[in-house]
C-alpha atoms as a PDB file:
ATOM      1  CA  UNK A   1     -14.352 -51.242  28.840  1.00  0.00           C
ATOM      2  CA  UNK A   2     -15.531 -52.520  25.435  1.00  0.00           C
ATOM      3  CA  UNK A   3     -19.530 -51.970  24.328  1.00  0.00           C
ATOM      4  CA  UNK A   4     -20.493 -55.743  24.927  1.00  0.00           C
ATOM      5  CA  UNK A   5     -19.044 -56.102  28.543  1.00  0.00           C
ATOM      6  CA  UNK A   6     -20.651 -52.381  28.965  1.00  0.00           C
ATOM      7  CA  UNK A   7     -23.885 -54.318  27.659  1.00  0.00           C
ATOM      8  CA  UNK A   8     -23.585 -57.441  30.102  1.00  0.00           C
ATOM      9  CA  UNK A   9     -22.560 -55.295  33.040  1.00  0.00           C
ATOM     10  CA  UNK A  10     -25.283 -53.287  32.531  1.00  0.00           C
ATOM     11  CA  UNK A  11     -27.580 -56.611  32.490  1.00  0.00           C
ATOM     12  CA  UNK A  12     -26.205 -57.751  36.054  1.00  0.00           C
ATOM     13  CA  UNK A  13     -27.092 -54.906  37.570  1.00  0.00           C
ATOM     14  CA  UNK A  14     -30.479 -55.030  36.090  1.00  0.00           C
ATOM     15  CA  UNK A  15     -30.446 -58.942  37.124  1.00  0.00           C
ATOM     16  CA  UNK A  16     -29.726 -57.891  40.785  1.00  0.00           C
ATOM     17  CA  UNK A  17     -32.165 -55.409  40.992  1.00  0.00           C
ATOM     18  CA  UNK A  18     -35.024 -57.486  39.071  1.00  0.00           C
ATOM     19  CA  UNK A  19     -34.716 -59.830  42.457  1.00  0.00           C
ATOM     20  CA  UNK A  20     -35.681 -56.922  44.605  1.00  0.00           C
ATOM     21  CA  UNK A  21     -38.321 -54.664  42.144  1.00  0.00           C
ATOM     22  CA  UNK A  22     -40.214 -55.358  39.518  1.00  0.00           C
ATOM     23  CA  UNK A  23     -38.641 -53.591  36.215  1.00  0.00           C
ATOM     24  CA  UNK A  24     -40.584 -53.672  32.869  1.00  0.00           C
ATOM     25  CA  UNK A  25     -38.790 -54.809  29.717  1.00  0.00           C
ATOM     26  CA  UNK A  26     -38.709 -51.383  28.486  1.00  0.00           C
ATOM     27  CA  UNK A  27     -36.834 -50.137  31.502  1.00  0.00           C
ATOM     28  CA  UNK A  28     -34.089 -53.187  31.030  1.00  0.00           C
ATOM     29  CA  UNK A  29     -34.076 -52.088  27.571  1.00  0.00           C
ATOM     30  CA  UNK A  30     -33.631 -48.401  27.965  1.00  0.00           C
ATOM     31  CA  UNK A  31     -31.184 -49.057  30.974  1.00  0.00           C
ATOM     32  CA  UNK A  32     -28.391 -51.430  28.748  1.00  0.00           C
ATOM     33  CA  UNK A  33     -29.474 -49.158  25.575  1.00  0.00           C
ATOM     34  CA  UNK A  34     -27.882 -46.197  27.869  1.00  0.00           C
ATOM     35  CA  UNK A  35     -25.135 -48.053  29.148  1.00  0.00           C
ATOM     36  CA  UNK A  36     -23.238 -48.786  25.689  1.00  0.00           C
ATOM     37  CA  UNK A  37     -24.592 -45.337  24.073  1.00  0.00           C
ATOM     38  CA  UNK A  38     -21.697 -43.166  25.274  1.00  0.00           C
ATOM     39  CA  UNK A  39     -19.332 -45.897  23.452  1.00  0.00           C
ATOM     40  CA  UNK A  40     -21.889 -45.721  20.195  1.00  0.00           C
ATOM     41  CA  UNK A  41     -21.951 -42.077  20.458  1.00  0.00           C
ATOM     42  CA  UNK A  42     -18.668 -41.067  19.914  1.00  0.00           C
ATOM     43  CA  UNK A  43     -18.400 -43.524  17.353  1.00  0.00           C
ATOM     44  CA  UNK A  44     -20.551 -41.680  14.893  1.00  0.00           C
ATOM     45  CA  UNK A  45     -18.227 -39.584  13.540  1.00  0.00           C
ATOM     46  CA  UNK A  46     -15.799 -42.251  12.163  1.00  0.00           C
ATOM     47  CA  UNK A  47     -18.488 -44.051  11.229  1.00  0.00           C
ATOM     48  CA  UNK A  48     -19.814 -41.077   9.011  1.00  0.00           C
ATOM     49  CA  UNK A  49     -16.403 -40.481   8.127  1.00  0.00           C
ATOM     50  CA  UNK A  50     -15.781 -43.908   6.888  1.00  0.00           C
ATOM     51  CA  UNK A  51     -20.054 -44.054   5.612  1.00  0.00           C
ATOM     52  CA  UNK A  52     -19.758 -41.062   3.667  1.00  0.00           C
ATOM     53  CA  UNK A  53     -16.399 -39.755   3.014  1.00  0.00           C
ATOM     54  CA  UNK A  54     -13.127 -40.914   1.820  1.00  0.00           C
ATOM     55  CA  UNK A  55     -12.419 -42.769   5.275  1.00  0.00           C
ATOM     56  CA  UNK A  56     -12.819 -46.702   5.164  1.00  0.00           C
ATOM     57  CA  UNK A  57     -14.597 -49.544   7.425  1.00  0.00           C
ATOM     58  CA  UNK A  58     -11.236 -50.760   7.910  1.00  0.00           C
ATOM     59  CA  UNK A  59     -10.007 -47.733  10.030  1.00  0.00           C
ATOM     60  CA  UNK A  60     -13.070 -47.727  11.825  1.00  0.00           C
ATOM     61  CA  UNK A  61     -12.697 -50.997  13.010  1.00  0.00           C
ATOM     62  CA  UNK A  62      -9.284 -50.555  13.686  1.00  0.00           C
ATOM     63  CA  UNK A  63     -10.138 -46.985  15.946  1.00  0.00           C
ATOM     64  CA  UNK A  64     -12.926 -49.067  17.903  1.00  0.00           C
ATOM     65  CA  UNK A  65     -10.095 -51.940  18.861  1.00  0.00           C
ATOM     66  CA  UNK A  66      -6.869 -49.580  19.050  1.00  0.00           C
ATOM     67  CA  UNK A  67      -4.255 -49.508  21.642  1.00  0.00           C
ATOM     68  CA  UNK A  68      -2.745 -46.660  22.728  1.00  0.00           C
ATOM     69  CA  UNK A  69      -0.626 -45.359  19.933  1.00  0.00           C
ATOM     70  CA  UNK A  70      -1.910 -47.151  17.594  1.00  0.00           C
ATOM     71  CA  UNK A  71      -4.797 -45.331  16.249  1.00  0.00           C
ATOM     72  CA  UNK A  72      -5.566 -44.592  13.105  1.00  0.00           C
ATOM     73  CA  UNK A  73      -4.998 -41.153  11.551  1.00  0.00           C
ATOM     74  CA  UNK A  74      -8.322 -39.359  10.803  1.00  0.00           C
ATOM     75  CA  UNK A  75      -9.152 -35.536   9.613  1.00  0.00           C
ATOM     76  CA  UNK A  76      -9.073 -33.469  12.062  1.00  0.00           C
ATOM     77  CA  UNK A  77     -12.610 -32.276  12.195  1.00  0.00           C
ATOM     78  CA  UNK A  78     -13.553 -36.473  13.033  1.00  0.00           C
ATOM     79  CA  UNK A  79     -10.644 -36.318  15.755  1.00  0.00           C
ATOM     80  CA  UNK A  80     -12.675 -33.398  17.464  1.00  0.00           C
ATOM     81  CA  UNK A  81     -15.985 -34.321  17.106  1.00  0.00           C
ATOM     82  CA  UNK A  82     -15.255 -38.068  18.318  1.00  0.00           C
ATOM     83  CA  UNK A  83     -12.828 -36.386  21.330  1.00  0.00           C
ATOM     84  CA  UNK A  84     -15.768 -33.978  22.201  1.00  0.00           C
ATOM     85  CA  UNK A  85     -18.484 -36.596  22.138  1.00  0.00           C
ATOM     86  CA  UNK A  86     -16.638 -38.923  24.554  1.00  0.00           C
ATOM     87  CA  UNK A  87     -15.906 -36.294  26.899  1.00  0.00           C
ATOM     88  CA  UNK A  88     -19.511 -35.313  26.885  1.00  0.00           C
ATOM     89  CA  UNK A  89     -20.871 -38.916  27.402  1.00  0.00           C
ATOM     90  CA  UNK A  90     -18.272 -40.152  29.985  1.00  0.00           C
ATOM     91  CA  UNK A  91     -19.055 -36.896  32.286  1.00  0.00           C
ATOM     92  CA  UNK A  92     -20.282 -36.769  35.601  1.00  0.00           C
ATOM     93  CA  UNK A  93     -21.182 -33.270  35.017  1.00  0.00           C
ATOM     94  CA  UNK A  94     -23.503 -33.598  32.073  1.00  0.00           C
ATOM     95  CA  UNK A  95     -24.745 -37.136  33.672  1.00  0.00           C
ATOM     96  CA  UNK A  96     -25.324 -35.312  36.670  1.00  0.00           C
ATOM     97  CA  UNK A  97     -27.198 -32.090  34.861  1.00  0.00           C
ATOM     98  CA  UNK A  98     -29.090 -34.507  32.886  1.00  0.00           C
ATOM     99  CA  UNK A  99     -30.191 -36.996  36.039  1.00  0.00           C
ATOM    100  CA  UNK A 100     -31.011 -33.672  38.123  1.00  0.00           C
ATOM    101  CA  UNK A 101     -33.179 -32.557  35.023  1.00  0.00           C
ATOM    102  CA  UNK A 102     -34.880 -35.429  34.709  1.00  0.00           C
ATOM    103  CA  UNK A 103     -35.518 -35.765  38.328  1.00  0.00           C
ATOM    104  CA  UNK A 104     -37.077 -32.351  38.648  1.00  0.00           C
ATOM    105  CA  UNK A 105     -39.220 -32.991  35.689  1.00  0.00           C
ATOM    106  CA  UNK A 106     -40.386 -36.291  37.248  1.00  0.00           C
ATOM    107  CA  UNK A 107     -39.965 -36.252  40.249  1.00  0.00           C
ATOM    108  CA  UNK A 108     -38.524 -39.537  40.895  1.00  0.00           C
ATOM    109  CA  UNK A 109     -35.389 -41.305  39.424  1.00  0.00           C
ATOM    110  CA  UNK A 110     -35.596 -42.806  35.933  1.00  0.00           C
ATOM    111  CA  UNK A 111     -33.837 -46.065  36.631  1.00  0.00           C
ATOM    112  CA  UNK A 112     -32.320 -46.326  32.813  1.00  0.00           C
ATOM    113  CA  UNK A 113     -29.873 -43.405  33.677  1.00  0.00           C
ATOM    114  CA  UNK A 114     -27.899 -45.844  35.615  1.00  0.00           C
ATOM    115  CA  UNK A 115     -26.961 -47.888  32.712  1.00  0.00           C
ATOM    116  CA  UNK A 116     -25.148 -44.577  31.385  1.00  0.00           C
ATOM    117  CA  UNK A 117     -24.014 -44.040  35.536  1.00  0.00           C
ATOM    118  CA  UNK A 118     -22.469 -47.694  35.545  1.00  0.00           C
ATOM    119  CA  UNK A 119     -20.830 -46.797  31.932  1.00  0.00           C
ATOM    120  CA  UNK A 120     -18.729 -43.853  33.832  1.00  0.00           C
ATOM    121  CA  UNK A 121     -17.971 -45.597  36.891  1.00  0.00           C
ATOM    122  CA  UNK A 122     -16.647 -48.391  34.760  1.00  0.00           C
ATOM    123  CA  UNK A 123     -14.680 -46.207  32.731  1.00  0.00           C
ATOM    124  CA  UNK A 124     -13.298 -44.263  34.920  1.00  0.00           C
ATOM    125  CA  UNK A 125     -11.055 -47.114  35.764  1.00  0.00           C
ATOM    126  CA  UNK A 126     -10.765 -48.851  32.808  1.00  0.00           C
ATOM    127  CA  UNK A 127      -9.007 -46.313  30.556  1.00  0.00           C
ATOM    128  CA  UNK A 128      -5.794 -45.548  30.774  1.00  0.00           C
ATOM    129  CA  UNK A 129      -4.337 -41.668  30.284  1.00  0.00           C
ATOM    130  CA  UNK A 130      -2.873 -42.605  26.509  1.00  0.00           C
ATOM    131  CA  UNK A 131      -5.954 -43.691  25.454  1.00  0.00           C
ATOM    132  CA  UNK A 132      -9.156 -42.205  25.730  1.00  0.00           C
ATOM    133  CA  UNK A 133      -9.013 -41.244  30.091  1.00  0.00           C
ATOM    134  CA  UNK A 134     -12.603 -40.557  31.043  1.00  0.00           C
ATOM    135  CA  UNK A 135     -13.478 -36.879  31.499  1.00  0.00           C
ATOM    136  CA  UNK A 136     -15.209 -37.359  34.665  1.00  0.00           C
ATOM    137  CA  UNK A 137     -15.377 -33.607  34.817  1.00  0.00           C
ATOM    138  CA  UNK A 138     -16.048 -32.340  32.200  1.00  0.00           C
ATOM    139  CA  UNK A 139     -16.771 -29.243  30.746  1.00  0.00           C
ATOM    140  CA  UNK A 140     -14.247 -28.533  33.991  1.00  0.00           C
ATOM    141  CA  UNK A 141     -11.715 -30.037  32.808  1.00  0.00           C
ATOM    142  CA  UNK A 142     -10.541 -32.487  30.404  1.00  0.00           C
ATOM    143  CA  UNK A 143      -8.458 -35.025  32.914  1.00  0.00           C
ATOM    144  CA  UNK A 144      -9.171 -38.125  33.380  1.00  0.00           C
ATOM    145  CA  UNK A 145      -7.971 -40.924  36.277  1.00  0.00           C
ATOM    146  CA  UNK A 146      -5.379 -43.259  34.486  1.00  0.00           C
ATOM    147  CA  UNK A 147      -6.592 -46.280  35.065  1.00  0.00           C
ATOM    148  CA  UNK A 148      -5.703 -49.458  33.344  1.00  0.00           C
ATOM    149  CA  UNK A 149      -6.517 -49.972  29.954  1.00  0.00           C
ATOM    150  CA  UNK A 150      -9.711 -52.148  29.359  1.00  0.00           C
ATOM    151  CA  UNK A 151      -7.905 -54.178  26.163  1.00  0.00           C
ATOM    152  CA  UNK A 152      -5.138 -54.789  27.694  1.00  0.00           C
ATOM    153  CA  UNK A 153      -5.221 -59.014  26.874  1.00  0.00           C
ATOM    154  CA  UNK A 154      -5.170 -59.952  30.550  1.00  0.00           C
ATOM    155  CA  UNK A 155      -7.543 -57.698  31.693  1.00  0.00           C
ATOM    156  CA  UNK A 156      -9.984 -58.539  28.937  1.00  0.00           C
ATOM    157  CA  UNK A 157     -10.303 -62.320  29.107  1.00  0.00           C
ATOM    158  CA  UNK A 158     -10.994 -61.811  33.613  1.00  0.00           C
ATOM    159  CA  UNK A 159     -13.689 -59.433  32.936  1.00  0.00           C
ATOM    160  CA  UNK A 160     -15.351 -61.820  30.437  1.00  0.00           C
ATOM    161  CA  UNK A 161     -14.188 -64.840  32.644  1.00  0.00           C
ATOM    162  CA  UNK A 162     -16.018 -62.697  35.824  1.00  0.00           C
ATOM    163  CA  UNK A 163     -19.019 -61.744  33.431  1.00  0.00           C
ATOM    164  CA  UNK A 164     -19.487 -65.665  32.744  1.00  0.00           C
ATOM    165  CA  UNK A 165     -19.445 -66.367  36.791  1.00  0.00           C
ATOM    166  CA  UNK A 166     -21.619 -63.835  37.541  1.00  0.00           C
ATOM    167  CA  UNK A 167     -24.111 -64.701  35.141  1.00  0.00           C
ATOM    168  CA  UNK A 168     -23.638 -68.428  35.617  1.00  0.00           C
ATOM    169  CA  UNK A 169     -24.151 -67.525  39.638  1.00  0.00           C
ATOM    170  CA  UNK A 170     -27.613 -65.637  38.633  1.00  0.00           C
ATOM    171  CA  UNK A 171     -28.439 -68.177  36.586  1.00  0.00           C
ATOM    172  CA  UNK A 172     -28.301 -70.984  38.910  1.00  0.00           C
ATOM    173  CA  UNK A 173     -29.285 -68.799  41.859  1.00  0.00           C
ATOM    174  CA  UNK A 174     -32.674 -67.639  40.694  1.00  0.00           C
END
């Protein structure tokens, strides 16, 4: 799924839960900040790439809205540091470690790990296997479900069309 409807999924759930317990506006913050960082994260190295070396804005922009097959060619050091990055920020595993971890340390949940928990579950099912399959179990393995593609043009305009619905619905339902 792209960033934004990452951003306004996130803010559903948090819209949802806000009828049931009070959250501060530092938890909604932190919870939608975690739920587009894995997308922002593996992002970084194209952006540095195209920041600092001899890579351009231009094939940034077209590696964030790529189809499969249609990437852009990068150096191979970007390649694996944006392929490694994903697969550590779309894992179960290192969601998992890092939830347990925090858990331990405070003995309760922290609620903004669920924004990065609803970025997985999303993904896992929007990406296909050409492009970008989320690593669910990673360091494991690499493999990913192949689900469909979140740009494919259909797909994209009913999950903005279900965003707007759902919103409009909490909107008028408050």
């Amino acid at each position: 799924m792209d960033i934004l409807a990452h951003g306004l999924w996130a803010g559903v759930g948090l819209g949802m839960a806000q009828r049931r317990w009070q959250l501060t506006r530092r938890t909604m913050a932190a919870t939608v900040a975690l739920a587009v960082l894995p997308d922002i994260v593996h992002l970084l190295p194209s952006l540095l790439w195209a920041t600092f070396g001899d890579g351009t804005f231009a094939a940034l922009r077209d590696y964030a809205v790529a189809v499969p097959g249609l990437e852009p060619v990068t150096p191979p050091m970007v390649e694996l540091l944006t392929h490694h990055l994903h697969c550590i920020f779309h894992s179960a595993v290192v969601a998992g470690g890092v939830t347990a971890l925090l858990w331990a340390l405070r003995r309760s949940l922290w609620i903004p790990l669920l924004g990065w928990w609803s970025h997985i579950v999303i993904d896992v099912f929007t990406h296909s296997a050409d492009f970008y399959p989320s690593p669910v179990l990673y360091p494991f393995t690499q493999w990913g479900l192949d689900g469909l593609a979140w740009n494919t043009p259909w797909f994209m305009v009913l999950n903005y069309i279900a965003l707007a619905a759902v919103w409009a619905w909490m909107l008028r339902s408050r």
